[in-house]
Protein backbone atom coordinates (compact mmCIF):
# COMPACT_ATOMS: atom_id res chain seq x y z
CA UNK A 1 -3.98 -21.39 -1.97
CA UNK A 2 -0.45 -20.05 -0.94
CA UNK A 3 -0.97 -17.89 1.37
CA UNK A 4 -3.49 -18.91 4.26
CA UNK A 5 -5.47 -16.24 5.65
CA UNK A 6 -6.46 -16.49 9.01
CA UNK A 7 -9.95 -13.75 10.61
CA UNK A 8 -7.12 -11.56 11.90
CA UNK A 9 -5.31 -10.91 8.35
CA UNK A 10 -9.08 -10.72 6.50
CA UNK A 11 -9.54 -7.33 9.30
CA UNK A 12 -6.24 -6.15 8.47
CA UNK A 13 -7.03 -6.59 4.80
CA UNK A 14 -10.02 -4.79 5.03
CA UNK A 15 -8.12 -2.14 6.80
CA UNK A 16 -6.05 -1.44 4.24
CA UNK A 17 -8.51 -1.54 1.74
CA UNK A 18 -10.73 1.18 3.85
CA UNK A 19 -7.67 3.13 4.25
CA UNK A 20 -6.40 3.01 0.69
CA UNK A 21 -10.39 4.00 -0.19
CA UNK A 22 -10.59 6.85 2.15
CA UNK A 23 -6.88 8.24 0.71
CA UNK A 24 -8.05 8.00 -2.83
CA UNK A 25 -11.97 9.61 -1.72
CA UNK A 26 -9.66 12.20 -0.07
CA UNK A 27 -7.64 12.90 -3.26
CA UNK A 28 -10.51 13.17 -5.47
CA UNK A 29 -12.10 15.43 -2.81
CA UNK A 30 -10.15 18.04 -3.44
CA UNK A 31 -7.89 16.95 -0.71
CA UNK A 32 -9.86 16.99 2.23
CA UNK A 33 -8.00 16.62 5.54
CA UNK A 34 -10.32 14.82 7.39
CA UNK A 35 -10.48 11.58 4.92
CA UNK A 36 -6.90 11.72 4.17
CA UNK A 37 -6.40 11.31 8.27
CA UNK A 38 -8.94 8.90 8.58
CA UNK A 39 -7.36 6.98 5.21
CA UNK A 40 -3.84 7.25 7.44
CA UNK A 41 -5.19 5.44 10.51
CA UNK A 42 -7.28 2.87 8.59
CA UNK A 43 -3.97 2.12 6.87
CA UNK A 44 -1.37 2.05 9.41
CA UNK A 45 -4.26 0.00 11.78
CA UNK A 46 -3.85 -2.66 8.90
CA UNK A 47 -0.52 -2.87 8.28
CA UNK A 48 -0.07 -3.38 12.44
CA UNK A 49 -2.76 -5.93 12.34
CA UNK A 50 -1.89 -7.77 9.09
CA UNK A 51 2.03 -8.53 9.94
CA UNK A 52 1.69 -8.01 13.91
CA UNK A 53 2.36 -5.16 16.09
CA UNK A 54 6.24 -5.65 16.58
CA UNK A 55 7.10 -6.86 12.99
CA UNK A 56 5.29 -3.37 11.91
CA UNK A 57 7.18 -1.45 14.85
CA UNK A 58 10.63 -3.45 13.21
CA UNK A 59 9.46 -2.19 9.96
CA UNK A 60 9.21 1.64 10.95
CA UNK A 61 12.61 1.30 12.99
CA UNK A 62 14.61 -0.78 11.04
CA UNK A 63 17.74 1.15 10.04
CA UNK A 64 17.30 1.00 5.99
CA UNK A 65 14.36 2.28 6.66
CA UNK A 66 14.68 4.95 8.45
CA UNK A 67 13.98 7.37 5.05
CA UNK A 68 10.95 6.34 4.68
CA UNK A 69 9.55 6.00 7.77
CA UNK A 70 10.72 9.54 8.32
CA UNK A 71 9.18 10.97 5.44
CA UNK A 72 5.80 8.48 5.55
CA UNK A 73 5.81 10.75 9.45
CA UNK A 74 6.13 13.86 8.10
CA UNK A 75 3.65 13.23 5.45
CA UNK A 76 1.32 12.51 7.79
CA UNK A 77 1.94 15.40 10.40
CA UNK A 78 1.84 17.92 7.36
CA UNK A 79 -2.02 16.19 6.75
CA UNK A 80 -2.53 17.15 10.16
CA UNK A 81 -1.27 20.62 10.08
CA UNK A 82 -3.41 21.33 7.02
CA UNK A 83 -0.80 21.12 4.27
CA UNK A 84 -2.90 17.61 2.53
CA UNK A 85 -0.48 18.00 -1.01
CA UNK A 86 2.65 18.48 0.37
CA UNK A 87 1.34 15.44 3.10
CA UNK A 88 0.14 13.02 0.24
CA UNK A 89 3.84 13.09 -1.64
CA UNK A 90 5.76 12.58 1.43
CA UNK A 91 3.59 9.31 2.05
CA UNK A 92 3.61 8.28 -1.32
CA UNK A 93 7.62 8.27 -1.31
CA UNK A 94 7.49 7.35 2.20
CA UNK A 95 5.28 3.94 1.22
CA UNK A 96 7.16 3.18 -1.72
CA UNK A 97 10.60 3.27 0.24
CA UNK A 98 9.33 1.38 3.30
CA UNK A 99 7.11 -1.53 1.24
CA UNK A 100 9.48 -1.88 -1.82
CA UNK A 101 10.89 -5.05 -1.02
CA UNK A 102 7.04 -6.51 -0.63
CA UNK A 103 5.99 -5.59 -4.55
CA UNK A 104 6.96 -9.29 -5.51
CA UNK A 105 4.49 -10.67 -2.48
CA UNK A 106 2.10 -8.69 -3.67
CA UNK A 107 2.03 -9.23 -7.50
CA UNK A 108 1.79 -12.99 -6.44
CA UNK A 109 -0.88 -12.58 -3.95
CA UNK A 110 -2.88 -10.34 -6.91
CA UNK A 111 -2.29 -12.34 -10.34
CA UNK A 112 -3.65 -15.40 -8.21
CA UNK A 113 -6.68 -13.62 -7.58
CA UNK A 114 -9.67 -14.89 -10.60
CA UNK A 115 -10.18 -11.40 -12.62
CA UNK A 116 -7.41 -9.06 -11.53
CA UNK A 117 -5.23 -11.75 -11.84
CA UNK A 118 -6.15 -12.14 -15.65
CA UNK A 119 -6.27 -8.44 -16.83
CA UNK A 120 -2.56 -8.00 -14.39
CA UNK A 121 -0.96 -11.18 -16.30
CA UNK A 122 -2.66 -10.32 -19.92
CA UNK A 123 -0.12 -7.15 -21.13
CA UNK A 124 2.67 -9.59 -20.27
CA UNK A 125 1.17 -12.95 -22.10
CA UNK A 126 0.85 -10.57 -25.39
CA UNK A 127 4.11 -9.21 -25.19
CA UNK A 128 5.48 -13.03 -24.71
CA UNK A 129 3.27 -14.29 -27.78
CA UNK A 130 4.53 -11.27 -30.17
CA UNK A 131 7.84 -11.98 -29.18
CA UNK A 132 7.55 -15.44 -30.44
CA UNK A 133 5.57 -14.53 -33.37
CA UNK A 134 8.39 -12.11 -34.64
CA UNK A 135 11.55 -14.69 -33.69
């Protein structure tokens, strides 16, 4: 395997996951505030604990990113002031900004897991075998 994964980055992991479960129960709850916030702290918990405390305080301060950490805030204060829609966008911009340079990591860390990895790589092995067939 690539990457090794050592107890502490299987609990961030799992974090994550948690967090990205309670954001989407939250959604399809009608957006309720309480499972959006909880969804926010299990996710920022395993961010801090995947990639370490100060490469995830680097990440939030680092100049470039300073856009989306601001609005991936403010997302999350407007959760806790009861505004969960207007909270949800600014986090969704706010992630896409800050973790955009990690969507390579991640594809690679996905299509090498046994399932997902075959239904993530299949649209692109059909479109490479039509593409032949036609030449």
């Amino acid at each position: 395997m690539v990457y090794e994964i050592t107890e502490q980055k299987k609990i961030g992991l799992g974090l994550i996951g948690f967090g990205i479960f309670f954001l989407f129960l939250g959604v399809i709850l009608f957006f309720d505030r309480g499972l959006l916030a909880l969804g926010n702290i299990f996710f920022l918990a395993g961010v801090a604990i995947l990639v370490g405390w100060y490469s995830t305080l680097q990440l939030f301060t680092n100049r470039k990113n300073y856009k989306g950490s601001a609005s991936f805030l403010l997302g999350l204060f407007f959760i806790f002031v009861r505004w969960p829609i207007v909270g949800i966008i600014l986090e969704i911009y706010g992630c896409v900004v800050l973790f955009g340079g990690f969507w390579s990591s991640v594809s690679v860390f996905l299509c090498q897991i046994p399932v997902l990895g075959w239904v993530i790589q299949y649209p692109f092995m059909l479109l490479n075998r039509l593409r032949r067939g036609s030449d």
